[in-house]
N, C-alpha and C. Protein backbone atom coordinates (compact mmCIF):
# COMPACT_ATOMS: atom_id res chain seq x y z
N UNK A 1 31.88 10.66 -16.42
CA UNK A 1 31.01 11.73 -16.01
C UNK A 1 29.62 11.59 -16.64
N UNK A 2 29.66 10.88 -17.87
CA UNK A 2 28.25 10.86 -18.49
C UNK A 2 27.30 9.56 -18.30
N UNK A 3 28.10 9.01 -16.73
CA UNK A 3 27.14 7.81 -16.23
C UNK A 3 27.20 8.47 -15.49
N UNK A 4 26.90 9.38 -14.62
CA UNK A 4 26.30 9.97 -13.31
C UNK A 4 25.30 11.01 -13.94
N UNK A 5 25.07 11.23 -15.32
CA UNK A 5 24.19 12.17 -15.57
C UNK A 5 23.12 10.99 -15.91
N UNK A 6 23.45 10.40 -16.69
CA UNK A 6 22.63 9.50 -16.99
C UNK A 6 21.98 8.69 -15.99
N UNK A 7 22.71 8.47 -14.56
CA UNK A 7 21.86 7.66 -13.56
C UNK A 7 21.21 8.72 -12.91
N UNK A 8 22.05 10.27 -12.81
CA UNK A 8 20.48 10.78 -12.30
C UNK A 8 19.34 11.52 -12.96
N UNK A 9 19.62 11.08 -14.56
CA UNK A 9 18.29 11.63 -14.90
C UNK A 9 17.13 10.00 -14.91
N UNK A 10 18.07 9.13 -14.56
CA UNK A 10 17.17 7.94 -14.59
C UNK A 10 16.33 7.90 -13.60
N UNK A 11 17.01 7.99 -12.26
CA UNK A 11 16.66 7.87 -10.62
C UNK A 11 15.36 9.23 -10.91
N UNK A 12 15.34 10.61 -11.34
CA UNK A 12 14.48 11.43 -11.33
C UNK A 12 13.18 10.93 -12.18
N UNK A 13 13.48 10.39 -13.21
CA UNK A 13 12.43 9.62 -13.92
C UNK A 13 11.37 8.83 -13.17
N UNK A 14 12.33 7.58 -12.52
CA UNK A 14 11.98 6.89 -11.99
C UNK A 14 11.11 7.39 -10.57
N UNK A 15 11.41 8.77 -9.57
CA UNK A 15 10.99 9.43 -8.99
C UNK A 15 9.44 9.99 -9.63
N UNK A 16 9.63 10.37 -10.38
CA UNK A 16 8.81 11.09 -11.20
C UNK A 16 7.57 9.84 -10.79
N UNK A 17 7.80 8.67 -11.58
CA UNK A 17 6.30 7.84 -12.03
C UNK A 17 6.25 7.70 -10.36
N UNK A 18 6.94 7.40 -9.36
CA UNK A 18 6.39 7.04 -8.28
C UNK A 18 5.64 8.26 -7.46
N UNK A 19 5.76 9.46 -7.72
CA UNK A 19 5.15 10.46 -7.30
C UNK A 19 3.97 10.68 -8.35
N UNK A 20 3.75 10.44 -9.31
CA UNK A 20 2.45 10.63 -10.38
C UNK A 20 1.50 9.35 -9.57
N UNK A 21 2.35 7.99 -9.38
CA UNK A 21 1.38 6.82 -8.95
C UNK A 21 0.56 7.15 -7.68
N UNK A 22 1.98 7.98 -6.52
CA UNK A 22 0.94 8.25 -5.16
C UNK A 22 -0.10 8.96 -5.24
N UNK A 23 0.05 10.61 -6.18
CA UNK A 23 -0.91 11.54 -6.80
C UNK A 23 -2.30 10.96 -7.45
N UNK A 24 -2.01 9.97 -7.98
CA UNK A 24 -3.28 9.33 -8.78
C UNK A 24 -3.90 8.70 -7.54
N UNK A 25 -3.01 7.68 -6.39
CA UNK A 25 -4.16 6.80 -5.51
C UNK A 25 -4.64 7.86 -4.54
N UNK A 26 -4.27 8.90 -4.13
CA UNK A 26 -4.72 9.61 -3.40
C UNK A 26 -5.56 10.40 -4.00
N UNK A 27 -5.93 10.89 -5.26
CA UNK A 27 -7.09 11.32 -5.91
C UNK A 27 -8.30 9.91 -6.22
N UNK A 28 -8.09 9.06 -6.55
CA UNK A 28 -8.87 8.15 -6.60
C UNK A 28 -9.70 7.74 -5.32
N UNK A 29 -8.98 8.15 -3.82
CA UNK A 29 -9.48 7.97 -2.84
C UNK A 29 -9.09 6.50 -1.84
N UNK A 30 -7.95 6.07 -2.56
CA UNK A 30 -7.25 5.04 -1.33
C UNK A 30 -6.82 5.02 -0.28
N UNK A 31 -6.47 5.93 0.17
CA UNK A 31 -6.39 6.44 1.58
C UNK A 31 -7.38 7.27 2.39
N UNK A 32 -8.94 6.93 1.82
CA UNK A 32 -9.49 7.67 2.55
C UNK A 32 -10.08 6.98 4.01
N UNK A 33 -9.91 6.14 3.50
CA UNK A 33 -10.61 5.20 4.91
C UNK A 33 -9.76 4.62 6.00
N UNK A 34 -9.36 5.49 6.87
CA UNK A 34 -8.38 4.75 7.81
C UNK A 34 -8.63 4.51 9.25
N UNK A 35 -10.30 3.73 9.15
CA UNK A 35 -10.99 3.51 10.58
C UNK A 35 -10.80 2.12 10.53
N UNK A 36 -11.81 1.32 9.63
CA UNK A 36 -12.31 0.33 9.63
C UNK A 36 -11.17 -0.79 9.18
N UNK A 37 -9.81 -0.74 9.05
CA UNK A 37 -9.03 -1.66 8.89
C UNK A 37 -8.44 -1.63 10.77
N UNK A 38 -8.73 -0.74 10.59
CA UNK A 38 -8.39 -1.27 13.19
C UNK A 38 -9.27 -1.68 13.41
N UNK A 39 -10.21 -1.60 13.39
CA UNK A 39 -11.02 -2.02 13.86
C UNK A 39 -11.70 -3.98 13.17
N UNK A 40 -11.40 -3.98 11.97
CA UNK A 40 -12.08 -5.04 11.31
C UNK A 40 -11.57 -6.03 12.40
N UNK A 41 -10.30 -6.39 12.68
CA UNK A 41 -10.03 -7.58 13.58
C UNK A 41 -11.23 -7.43 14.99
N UNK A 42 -11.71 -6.74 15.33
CA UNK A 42 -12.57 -6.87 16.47
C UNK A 42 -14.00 -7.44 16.03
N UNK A 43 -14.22 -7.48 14.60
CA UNK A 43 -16.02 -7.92 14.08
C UNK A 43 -15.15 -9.47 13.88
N UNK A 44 -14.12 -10.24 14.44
CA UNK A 44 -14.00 -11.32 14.07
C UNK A 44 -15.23 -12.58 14.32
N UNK A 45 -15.55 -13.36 12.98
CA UNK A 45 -16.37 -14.34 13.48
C UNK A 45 -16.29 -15.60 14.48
N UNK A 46 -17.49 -16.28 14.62
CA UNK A 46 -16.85 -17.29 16.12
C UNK A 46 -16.80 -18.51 14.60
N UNK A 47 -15.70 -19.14 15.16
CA UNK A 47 -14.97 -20.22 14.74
C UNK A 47 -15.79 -21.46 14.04
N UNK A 48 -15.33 -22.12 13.20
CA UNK A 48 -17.08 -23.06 12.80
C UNK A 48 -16.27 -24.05 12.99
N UNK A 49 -17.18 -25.69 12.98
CA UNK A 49 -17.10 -26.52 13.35
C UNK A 49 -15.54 -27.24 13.19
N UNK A 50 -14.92 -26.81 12.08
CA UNK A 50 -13.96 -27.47 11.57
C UNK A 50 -12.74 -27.22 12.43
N UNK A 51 -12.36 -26.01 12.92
CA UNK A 51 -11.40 -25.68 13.29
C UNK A 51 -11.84 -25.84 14.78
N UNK A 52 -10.61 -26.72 15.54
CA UNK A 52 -10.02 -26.72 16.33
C UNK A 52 -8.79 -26.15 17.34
N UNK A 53 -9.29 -25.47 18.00
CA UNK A 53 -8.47 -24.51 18.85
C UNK A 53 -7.75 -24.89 19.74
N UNK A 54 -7.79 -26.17 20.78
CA UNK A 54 -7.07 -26.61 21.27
C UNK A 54 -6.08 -27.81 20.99
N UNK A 55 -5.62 -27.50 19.60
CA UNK A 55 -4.89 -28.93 19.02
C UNK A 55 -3.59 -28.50 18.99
């Protein structure tokens, strides 16, 4: 009985830092920008000399 207390005060622990980590990137502002990663594949550059496309 005192390994099921012990795994779930571990699992809540462990809960714990992963909810403090999302709290911190979402105050820091990592998810604020969610245009310019759809779009970046469309500013793709044209191809330079080296690469070959029909090989």
């Amino acid at each position: 009985m005192s390994v099921i207390f012990l795994l779930l005060t571990v699992s809540t622990l462990v809960a714990g830092v992963f909810l403090a980590g999302f709290i911190w990137a979402v105050r820091k502002g990592q998810y604020d920008d969610d245009r310019s990663p759809a779009v970046r594949i469309l500013n793709d550059s044209t191809p330079s000399s080296n690469e070959h496309p029909n090989r």
